[in-house]
N, C-alpha and C. Protein backbone atom coordinates (compact mmCIF):
# COMPACT_ATOMS: atom_id res chain seq x y z
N UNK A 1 0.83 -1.19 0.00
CA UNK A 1 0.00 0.00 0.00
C UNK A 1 0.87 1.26 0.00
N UNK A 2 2.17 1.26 0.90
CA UNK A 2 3.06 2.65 1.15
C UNK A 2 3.43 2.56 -0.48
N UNK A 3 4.10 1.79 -0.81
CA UNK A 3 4.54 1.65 -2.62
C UNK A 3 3.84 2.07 -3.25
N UNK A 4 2.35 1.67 -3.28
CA UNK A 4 1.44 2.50 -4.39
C UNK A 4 1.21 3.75 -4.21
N UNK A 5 1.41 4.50 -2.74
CA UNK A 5 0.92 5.71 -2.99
C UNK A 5 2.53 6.50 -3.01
N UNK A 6 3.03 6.12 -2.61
CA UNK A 6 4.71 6.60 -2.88
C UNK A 6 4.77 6.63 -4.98
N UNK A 7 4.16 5.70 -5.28
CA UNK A 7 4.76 5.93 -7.29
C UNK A 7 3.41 6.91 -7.11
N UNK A 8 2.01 7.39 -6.50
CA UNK A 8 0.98 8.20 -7.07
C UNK A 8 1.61 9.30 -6.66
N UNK A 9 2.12 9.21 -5.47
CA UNK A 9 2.92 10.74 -5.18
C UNK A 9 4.05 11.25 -5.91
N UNK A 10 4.81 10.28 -6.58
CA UNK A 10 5.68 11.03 -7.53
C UNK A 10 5.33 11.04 -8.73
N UNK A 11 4.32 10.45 -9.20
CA UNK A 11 3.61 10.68 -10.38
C UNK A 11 2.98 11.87 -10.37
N UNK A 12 2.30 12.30 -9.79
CA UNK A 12 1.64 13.60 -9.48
C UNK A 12 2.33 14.81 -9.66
N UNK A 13 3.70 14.56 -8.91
CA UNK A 13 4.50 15.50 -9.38
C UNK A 13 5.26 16.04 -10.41
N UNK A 14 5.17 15.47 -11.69
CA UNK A 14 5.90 15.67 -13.05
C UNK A 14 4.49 15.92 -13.72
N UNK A 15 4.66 16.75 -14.57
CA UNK A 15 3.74 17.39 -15.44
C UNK A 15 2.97 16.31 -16.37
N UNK A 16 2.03 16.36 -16.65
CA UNK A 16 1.05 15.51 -18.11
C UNK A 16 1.59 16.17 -19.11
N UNK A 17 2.68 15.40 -20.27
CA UNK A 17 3.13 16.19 -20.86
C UNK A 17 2.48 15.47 -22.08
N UNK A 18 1.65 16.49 -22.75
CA UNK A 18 1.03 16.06 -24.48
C UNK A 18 2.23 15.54 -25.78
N UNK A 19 1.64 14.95 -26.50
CA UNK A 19 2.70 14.74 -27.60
C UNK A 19 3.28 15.73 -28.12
N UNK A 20 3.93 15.90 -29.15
CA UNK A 20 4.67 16.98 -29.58
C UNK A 20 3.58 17.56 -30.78
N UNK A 21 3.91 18.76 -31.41
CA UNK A 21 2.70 19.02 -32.78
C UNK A 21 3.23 18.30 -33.86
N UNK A 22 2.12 17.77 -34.23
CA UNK A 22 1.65 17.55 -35.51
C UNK A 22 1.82 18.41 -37.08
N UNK A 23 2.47 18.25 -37.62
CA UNK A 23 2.34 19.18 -38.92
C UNK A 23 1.55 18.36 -39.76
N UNK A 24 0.53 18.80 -40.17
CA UNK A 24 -0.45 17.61 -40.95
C UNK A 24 -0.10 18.15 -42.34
N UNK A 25 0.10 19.53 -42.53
CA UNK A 25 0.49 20.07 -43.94
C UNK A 25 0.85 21.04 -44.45
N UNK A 26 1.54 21.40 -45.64
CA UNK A 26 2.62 22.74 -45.82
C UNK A 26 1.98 22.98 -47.04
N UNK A 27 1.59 24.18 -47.10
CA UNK A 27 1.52 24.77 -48.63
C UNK A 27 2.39 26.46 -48.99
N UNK A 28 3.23 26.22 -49.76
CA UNK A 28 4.17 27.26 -49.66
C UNK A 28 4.02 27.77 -51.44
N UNK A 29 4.11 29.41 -51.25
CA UNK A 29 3.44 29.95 -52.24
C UNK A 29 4.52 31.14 -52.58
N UNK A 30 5.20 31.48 -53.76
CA UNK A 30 6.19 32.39 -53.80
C UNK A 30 5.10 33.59 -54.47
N UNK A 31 5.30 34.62 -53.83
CA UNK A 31 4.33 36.28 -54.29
C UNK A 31 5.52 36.81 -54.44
N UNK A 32 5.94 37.83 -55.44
CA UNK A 32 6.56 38.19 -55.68
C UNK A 32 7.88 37.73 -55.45
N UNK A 33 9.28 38.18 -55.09
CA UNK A 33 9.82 37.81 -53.99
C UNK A 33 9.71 37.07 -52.81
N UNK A 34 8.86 36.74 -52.23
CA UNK A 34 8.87 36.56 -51.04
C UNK A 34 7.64 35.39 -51.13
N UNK A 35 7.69 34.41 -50.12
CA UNK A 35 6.94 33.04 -49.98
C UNK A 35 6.12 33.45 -48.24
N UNK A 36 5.02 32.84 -49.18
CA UNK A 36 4.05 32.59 -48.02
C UNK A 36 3.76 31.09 -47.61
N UNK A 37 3.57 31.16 -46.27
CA UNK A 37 3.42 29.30 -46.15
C UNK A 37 2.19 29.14 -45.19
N UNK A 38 1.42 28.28 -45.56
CA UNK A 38 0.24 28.07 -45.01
C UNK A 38 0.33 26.67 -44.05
N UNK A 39 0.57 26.77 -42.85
CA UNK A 39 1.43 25.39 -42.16
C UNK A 39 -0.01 24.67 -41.18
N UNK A 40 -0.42 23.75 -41.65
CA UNK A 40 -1.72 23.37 -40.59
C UNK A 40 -1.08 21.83 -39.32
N UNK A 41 -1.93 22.50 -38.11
CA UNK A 41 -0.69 21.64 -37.22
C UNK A 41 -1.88 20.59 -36.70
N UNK A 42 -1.52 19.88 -35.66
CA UNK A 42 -2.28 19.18 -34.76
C UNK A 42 -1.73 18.97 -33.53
N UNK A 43 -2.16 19.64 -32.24
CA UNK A 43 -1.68 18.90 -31.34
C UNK A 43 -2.53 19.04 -30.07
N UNK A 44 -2.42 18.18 -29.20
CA UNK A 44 -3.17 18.08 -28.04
C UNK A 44 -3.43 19.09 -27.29
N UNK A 45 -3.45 20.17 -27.35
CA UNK A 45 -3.55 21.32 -26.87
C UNK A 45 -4.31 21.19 -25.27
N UNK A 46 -3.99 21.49 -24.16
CA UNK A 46 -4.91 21.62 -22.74
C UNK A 46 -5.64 22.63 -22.42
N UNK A 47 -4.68 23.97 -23.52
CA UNK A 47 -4.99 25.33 -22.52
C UNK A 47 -3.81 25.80 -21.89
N UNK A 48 -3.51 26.79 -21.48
CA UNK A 48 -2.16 28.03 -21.96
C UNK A 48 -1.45 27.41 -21.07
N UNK A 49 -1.48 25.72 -20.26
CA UNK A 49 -0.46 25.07 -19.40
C UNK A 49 0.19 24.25 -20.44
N UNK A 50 -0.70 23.58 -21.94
CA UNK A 50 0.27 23.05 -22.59
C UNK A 50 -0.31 23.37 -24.21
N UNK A 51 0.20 24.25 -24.92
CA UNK A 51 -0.32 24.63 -26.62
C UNK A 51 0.65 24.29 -27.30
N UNK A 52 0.80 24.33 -28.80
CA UNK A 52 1.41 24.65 -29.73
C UNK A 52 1.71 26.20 -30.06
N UNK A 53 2.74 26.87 -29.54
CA UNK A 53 3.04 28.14 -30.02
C UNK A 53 3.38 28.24 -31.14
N UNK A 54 4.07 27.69 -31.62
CA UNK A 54 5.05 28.38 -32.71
C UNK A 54 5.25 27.23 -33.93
N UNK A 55 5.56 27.90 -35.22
CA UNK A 55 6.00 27.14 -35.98
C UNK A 55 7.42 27.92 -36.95
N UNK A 56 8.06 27.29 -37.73
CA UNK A 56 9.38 27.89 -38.22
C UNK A 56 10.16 27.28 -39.52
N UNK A 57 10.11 28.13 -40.39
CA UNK A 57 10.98 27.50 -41.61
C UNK A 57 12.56 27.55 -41.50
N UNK A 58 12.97 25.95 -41.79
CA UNK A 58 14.40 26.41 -41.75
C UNK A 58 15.18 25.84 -42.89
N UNK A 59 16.65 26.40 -43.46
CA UNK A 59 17.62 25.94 -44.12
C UNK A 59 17.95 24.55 -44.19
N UNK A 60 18.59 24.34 -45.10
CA UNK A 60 19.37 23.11 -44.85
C UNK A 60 20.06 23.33 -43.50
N UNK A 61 20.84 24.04 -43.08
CA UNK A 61 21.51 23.92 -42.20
C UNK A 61 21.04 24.75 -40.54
N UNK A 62 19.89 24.82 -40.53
CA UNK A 62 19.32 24.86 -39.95
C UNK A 62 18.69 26.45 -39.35
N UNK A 63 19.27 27.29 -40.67
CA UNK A 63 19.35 28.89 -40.36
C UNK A 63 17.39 28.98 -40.09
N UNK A 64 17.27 29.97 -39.11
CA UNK A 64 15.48 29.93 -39.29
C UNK A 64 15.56 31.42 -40.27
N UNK A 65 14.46 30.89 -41.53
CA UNK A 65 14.34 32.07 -42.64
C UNK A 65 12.98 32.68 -41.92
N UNK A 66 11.83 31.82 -41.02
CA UNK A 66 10.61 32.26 -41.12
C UNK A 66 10.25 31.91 -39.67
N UNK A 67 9.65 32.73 -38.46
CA UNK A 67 9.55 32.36 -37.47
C UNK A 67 7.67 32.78 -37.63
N UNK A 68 6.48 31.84 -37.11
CA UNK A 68 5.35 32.32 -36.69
C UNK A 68 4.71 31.90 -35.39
N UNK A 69 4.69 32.79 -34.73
CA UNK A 69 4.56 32.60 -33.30
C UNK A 69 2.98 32.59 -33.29
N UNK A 70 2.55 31.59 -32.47
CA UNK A 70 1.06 31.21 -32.34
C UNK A 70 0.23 31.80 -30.98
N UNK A 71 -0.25 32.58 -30.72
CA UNK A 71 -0.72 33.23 -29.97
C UNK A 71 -1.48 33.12 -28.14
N UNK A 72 -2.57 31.85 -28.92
CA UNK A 72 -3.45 31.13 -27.97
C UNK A 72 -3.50 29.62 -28.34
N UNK A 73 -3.82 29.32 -27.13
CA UNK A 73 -4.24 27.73 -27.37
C UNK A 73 -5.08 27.46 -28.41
N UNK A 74 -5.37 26.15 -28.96
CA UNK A 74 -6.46 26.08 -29.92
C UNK A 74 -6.84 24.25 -29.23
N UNK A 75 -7.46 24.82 -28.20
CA UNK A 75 -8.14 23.87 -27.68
C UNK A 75 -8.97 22.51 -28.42
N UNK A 76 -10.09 23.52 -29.22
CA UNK A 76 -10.81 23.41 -29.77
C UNK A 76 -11.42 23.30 -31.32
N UNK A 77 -10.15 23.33 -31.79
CA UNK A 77 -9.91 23.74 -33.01
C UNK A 77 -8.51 23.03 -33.71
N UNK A 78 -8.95 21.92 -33.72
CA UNK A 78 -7.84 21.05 -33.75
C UNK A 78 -8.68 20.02 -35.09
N UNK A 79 -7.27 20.00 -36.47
CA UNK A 79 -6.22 20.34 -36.57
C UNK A 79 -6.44 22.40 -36.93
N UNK A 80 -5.39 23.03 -36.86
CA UNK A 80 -5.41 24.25 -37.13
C UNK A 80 -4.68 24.78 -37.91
N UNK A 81 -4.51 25.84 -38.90
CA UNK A 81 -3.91 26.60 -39.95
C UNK A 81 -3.64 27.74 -39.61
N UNK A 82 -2.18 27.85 -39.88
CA UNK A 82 -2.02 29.82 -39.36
C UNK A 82 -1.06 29.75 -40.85
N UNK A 83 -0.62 31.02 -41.43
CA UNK A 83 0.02 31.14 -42.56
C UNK A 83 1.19 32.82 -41.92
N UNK A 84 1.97 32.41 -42.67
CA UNK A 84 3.26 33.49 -42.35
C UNK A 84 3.69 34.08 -43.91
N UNK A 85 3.64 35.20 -44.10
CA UNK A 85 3.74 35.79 -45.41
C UNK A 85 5.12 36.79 -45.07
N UNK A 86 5.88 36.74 -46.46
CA UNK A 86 7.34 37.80 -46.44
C UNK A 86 8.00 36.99 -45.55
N UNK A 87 8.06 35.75 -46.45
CA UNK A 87 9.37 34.76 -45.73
C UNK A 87 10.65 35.29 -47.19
N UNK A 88 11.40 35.73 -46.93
CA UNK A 88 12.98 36.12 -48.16
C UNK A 88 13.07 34.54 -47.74
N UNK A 89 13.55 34.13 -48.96
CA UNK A 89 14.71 32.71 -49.09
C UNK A 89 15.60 32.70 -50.31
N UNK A 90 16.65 33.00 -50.17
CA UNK A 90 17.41 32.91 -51.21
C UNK A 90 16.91 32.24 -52.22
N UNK A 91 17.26 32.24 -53.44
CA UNK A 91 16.96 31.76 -55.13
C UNK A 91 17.83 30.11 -55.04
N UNK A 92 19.03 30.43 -54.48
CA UNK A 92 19.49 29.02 -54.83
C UNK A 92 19.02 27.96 -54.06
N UNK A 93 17.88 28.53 -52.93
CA UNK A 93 17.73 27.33 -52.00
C UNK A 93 16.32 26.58 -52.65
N UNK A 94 16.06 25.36 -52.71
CA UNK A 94 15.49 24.61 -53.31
C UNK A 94 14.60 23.81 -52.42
N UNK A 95 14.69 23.76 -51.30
CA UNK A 95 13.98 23.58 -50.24
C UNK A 95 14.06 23.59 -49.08
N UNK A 96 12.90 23.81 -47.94
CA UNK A 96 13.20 23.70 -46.69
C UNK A 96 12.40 22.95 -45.80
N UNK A 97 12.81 23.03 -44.64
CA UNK A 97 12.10 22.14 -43.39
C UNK A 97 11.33 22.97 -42.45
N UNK A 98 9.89 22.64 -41.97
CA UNK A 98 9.22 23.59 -41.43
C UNK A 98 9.02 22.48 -40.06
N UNK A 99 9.65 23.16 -38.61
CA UNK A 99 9.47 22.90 -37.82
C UNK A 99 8.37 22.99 -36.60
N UNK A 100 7.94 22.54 -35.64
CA UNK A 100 6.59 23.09 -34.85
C UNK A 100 7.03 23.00 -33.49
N UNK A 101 6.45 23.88 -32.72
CA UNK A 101 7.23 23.84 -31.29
C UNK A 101 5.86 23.98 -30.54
N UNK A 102 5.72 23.10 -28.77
CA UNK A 102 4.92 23.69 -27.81
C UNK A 102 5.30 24.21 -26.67
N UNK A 103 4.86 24.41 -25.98
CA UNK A 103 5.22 25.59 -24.73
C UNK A 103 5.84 24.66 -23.68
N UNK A 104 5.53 23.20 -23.39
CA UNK A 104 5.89 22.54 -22.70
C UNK A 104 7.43 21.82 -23.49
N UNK A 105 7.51 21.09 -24.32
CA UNK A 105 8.16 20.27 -25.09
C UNK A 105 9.31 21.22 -26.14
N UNK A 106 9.08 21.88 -25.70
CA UNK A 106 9.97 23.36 -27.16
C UNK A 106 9.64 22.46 -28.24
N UNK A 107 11.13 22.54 -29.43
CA UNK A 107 10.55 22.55 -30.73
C UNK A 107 10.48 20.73 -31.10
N UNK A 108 10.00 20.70 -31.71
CA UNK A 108 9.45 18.72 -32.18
C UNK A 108 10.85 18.74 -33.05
N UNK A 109 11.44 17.44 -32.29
CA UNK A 109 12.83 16.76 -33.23
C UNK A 109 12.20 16.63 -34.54
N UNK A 110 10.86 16.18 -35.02
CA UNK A 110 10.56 15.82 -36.13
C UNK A 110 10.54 17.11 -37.11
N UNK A 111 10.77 17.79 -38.23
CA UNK A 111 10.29 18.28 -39.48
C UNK A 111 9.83 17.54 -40.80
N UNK A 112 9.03 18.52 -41.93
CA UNK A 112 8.66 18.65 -42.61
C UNK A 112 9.54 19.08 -43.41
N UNK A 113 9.98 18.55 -44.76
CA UNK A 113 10.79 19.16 -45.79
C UNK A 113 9.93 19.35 -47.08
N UNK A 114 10.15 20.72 -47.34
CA UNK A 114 9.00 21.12 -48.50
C UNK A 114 9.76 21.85 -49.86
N UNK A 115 9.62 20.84 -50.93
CA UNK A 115 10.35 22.06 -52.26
C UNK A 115 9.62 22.57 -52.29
N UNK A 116 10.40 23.72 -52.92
CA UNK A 116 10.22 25.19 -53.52
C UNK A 116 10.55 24.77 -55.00
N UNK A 117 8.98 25.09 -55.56
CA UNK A 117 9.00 25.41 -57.19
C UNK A 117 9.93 26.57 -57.81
């Protein structure tokens, strides 16, 4: 009995931590100069103890060209789409990786690699 409530008591104490986000899909659009990307995510969202903030285009080598910071939770509204416009990316670069980060977990080891037409 002391054992079981000794693992509920230290269980209790480490956070419920949600999976990491989801990138379900990238649509990236060059306007003039400059690329817009329409990034739709998924993730378990609780409420402003655990969201998806942010998402981010990066280089091959890992330079960030495009940062979009996500505001509020989306509890409720899952999967979700935010878009980031007047991303510059150099001409010779041919593609990139769009990363997703939450408030608990920072950014997801996993990316998305997307050519550029």
């Amino acid at each position: 009995m002391l054992k079981r409530s000794l693992l509920a008591l230290v269980a209790s104490t480490f956070p419920a931590f949600a999976d990491a986000p989801v990138i379900k899909n990238v649509n990236a659009k060059l306007v003039g100069d400059l690329w817009t990307f329409d990034v739709t995510l998924r993730h378990g969202d609780t409420g402003w103890e655990d969201y998806a903030d942010a998402w981010r285009v990066l280089d091959k080598d890992g330079k960030v060209l495009g940062l979009r910071n996500l505001a509020h939770p989306h509890v409720d509204e899952q999967p979700f789409t935010r878009s980031l416009s007047g991303v510059s990316i150099p001409r010779d670069v041919t593609e990139v990786a769009v990363q997703a980060r939450d408030s608990v977990g920072g950014w997801s080891p996993t990316t998305v690699t997307v050519k550029l037409r």
